[in-house]
N, C-alpha and C. Protein backbone atom coordinates (compact mmCIF):
# COMPACT_ATOMS: atom_id res chain seq x y z
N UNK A 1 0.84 -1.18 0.00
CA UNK A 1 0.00 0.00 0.00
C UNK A 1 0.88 1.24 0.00
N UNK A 2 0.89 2.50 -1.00
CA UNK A 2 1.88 3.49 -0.77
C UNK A 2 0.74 4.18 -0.12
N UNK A 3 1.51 5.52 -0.31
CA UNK A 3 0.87 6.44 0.65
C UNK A 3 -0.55 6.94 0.00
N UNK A 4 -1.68 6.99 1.02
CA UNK A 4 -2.88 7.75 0.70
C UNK A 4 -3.46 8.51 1.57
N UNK A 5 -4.44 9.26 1.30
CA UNK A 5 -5.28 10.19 2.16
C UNK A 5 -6.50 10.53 1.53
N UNK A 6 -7.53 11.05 2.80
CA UNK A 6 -9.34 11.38 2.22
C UNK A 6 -9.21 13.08 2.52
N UNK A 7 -9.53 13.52 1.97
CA UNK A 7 -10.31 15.13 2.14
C UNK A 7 -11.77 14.87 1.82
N UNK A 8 -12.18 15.63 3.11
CA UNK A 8 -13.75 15.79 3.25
C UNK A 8 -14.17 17.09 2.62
N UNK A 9 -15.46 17.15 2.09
CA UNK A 9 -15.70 18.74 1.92
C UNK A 9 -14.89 19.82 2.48
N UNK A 10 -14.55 20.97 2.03
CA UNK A 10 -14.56 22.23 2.43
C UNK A 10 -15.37 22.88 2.89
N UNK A 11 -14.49 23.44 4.39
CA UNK A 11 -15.95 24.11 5.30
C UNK A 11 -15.47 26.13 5.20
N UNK A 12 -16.11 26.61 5.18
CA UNK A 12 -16.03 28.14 5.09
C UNK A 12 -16.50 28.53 7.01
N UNK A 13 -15.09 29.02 7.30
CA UNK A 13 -15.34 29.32 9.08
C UNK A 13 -15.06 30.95 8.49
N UNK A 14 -16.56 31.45 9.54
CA UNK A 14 -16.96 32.44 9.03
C UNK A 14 -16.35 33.30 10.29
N UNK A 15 -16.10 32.78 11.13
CA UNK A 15 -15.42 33.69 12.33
C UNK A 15 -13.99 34.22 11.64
N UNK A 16 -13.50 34.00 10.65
CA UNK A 16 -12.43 33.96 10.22
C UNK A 16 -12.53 35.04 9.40
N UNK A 17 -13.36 35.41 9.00
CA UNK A 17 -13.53 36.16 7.71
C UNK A 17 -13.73 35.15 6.18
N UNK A 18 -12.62 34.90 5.44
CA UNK A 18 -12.62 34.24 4.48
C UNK A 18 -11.48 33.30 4.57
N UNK A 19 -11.31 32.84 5.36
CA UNK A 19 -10.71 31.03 6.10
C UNK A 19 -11.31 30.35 5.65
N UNK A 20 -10.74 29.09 5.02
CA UNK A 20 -11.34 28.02 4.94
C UNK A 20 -10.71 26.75 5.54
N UNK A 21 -11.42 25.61 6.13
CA UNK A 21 -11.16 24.86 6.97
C UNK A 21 -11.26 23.39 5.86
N UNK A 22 -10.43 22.46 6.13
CA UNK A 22 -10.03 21.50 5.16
C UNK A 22 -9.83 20.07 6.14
N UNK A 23 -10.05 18.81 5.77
CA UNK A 23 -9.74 17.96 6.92
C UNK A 23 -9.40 16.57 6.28
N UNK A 24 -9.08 15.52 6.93
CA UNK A 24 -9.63 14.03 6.46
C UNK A 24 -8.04 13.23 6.87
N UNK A 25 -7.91 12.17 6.46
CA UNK A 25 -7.04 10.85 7.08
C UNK A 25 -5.97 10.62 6.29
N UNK A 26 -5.08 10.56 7.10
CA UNK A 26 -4.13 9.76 5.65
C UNK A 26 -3.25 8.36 6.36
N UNK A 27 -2.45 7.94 5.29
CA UNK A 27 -2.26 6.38 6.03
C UNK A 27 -0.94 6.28 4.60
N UNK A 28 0.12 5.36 5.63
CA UNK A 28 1.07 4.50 4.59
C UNK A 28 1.44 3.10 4.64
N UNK A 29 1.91 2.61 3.90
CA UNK A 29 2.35 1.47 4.19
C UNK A 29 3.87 1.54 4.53
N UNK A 30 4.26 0.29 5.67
CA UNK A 30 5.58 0.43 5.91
C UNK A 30 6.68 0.66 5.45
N UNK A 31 6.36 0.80 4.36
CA UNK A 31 7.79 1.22 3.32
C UNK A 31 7.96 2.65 3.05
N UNK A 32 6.82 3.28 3.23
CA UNK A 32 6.64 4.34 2.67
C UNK A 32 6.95 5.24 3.91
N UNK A 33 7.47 6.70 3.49
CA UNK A 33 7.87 7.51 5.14
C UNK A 33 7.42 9.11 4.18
N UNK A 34 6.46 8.63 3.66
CA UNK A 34 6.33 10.41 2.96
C UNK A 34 4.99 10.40 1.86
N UNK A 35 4.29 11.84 1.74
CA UNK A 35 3.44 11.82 0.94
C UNK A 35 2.97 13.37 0.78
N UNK A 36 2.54 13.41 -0.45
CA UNK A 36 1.77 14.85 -0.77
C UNK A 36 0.18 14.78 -0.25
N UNK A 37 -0.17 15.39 0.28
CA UNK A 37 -1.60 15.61 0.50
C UNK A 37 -2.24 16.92 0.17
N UNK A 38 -3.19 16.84 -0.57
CA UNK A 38 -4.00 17.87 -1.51
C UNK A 38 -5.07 18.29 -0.89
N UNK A 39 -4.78 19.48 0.02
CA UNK A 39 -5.58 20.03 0.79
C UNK A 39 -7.01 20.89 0.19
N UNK A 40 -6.74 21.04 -1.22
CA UNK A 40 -7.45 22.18 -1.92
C UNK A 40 -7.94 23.58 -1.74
N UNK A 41 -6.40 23.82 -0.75
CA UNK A 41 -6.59 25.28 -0.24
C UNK A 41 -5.52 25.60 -1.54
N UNK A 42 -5.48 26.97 -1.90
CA UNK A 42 -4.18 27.86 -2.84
C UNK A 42 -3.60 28.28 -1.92
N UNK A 43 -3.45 28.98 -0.50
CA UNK A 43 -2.52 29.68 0.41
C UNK A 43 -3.04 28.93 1.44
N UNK A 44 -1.84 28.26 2.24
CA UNK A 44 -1.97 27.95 3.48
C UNK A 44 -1.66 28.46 4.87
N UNK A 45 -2.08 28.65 5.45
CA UNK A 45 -1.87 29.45 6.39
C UNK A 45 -1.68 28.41 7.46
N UNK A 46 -1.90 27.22 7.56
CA UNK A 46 -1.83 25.76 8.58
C UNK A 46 -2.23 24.78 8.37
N UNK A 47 -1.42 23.54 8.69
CA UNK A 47 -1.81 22.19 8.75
C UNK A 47 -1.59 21.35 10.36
N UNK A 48 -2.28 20.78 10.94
CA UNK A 48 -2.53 19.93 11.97
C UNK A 48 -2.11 18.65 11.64
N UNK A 49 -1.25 18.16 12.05
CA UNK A 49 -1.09 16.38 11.81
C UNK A 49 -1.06 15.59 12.90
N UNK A 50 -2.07 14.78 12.94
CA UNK A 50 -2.48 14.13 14.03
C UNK A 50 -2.27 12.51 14.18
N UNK A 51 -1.14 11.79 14.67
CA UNK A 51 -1.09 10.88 14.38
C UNK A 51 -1.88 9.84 15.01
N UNK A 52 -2.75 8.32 14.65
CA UNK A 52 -3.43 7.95 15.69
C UNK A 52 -2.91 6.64 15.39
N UNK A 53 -3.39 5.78 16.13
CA UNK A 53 -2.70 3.77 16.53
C UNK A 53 -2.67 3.61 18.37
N UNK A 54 -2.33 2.61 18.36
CA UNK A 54 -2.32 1.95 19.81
C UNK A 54 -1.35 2.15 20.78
N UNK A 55 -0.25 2.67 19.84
CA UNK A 55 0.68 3.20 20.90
C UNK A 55 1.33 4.32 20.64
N UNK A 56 2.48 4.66 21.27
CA UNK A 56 3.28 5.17 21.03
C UNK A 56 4.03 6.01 19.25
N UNK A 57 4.17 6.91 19.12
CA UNK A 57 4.94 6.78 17.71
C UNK A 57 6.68 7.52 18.00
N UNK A 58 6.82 6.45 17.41
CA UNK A 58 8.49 6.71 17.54
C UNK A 58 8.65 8.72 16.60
N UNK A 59 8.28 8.67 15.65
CA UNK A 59 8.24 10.13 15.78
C UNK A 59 7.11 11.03 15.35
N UNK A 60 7.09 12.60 15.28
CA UNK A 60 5.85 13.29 15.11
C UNK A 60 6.04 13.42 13.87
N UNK A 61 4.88 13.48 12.79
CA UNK A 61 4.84 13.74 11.38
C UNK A 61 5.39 15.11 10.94
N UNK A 62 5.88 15.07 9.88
CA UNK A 62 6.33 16.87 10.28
C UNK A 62 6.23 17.20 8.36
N UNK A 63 5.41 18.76 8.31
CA UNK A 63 4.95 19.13 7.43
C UNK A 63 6.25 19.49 6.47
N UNK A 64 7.06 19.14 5.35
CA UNK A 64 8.25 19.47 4.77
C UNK A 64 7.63 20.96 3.34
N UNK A 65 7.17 21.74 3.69
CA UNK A 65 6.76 22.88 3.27
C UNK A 65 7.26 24.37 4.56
N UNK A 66 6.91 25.32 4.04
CA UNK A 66 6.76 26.87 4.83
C UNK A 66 5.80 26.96 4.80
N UNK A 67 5.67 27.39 5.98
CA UNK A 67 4.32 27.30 6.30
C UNK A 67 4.29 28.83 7.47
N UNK A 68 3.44 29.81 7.75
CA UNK A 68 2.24 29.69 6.92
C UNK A 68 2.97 30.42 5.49
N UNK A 69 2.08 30.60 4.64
CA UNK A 69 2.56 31.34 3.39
C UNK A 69 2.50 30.36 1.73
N UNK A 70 2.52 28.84 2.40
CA UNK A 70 2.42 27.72 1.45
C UNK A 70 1.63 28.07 0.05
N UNK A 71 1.75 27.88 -1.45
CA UNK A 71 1.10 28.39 -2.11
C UNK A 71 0.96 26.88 -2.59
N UNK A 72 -0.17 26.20 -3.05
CA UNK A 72 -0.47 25.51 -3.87
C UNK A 72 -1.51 24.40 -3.43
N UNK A 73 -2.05 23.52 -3.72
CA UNK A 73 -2.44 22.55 -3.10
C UNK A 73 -2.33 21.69 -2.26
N UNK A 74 -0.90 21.27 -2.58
CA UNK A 74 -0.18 19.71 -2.47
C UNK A 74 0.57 20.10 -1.41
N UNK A 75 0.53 19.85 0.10
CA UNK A 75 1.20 20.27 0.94
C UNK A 75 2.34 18.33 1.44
N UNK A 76 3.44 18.82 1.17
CA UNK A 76 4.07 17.24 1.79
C UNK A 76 4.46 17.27 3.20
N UNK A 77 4.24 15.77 2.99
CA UNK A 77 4.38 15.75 4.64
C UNK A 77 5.57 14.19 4.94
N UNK A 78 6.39 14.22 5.76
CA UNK A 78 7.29 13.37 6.59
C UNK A 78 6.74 12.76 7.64
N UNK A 79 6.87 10.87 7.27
CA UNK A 79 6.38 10.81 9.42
C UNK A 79 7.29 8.93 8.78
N UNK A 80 7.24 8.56 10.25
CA UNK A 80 7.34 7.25 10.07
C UNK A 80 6.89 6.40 9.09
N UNK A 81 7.58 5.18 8.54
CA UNK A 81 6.81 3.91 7.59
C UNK A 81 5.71 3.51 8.53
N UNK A 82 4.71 3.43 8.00
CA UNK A 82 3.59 2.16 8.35
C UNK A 82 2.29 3.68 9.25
N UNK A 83 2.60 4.24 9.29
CA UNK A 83 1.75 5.47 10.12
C UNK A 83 0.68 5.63 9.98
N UNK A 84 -0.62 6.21 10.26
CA UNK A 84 -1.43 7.11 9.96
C UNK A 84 -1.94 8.03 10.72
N UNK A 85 -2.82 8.96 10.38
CA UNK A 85 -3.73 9.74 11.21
C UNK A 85 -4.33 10.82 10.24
N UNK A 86 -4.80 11.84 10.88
CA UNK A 86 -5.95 13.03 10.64
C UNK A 86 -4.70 14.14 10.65
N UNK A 87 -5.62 15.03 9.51
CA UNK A 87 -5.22 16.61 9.22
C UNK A 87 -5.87 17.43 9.16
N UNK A 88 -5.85 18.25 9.28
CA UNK A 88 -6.78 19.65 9.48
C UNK A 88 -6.01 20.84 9.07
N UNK A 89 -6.72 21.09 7.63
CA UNK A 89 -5.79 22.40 7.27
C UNK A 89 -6.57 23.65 7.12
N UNK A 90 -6.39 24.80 7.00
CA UNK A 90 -6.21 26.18 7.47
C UNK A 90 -5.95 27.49 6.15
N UNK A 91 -6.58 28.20 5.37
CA UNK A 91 -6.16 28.98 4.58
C UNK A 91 -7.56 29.01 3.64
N UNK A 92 -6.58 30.25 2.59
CA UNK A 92 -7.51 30.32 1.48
C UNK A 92 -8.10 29.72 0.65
N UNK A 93 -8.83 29.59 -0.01
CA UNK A 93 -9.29 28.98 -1.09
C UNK A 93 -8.31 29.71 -2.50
């Protein structure tokens, strides 16, 4: 299994002004230690990476972009082989 991920709808947080809020799962297989995830924001202003499983994770996922300021979709991300969890991203449309 290489690397994948879900994005749920786009939510418009109106406390924000014109923020938009982005979310959903991603997952790899043990071989794999990396992946692009397509937030469908154009400017990012933040991503959340949340790792979940039964124990412990030897390390925290870590976003390999600038952030905030990110321009494009495809935000990559670094974490352990075999990983998964939830994201929650942050910015413009």
């Amino acid at each position: 299994m290489a690397f994948t991920y879900t994005r749920n709808p786009r939510k418009k947080m109106d406390i924000w002004g014109s923020t938009w809020v982005t979310y959903g799962n991603w997952a790899t297989s043990a071989s794999d230690s990396g992946g692009d995830i397509d937030t469908g924001l154009g400017y990012l202003y933040g991503i959340q990476l949340t790792p979940k499983g039964t124990g412990a994770n030897a390390a925290a996922p870590t976003v390999n972009e600038t952030i905030p300021g990110h321009v494009g979709l495809a935000v990559s991300i670094l974490f352990t082989a075999g990983a998964e969890g939830m994201w929650l991203a942050y910015g413009e449309q």
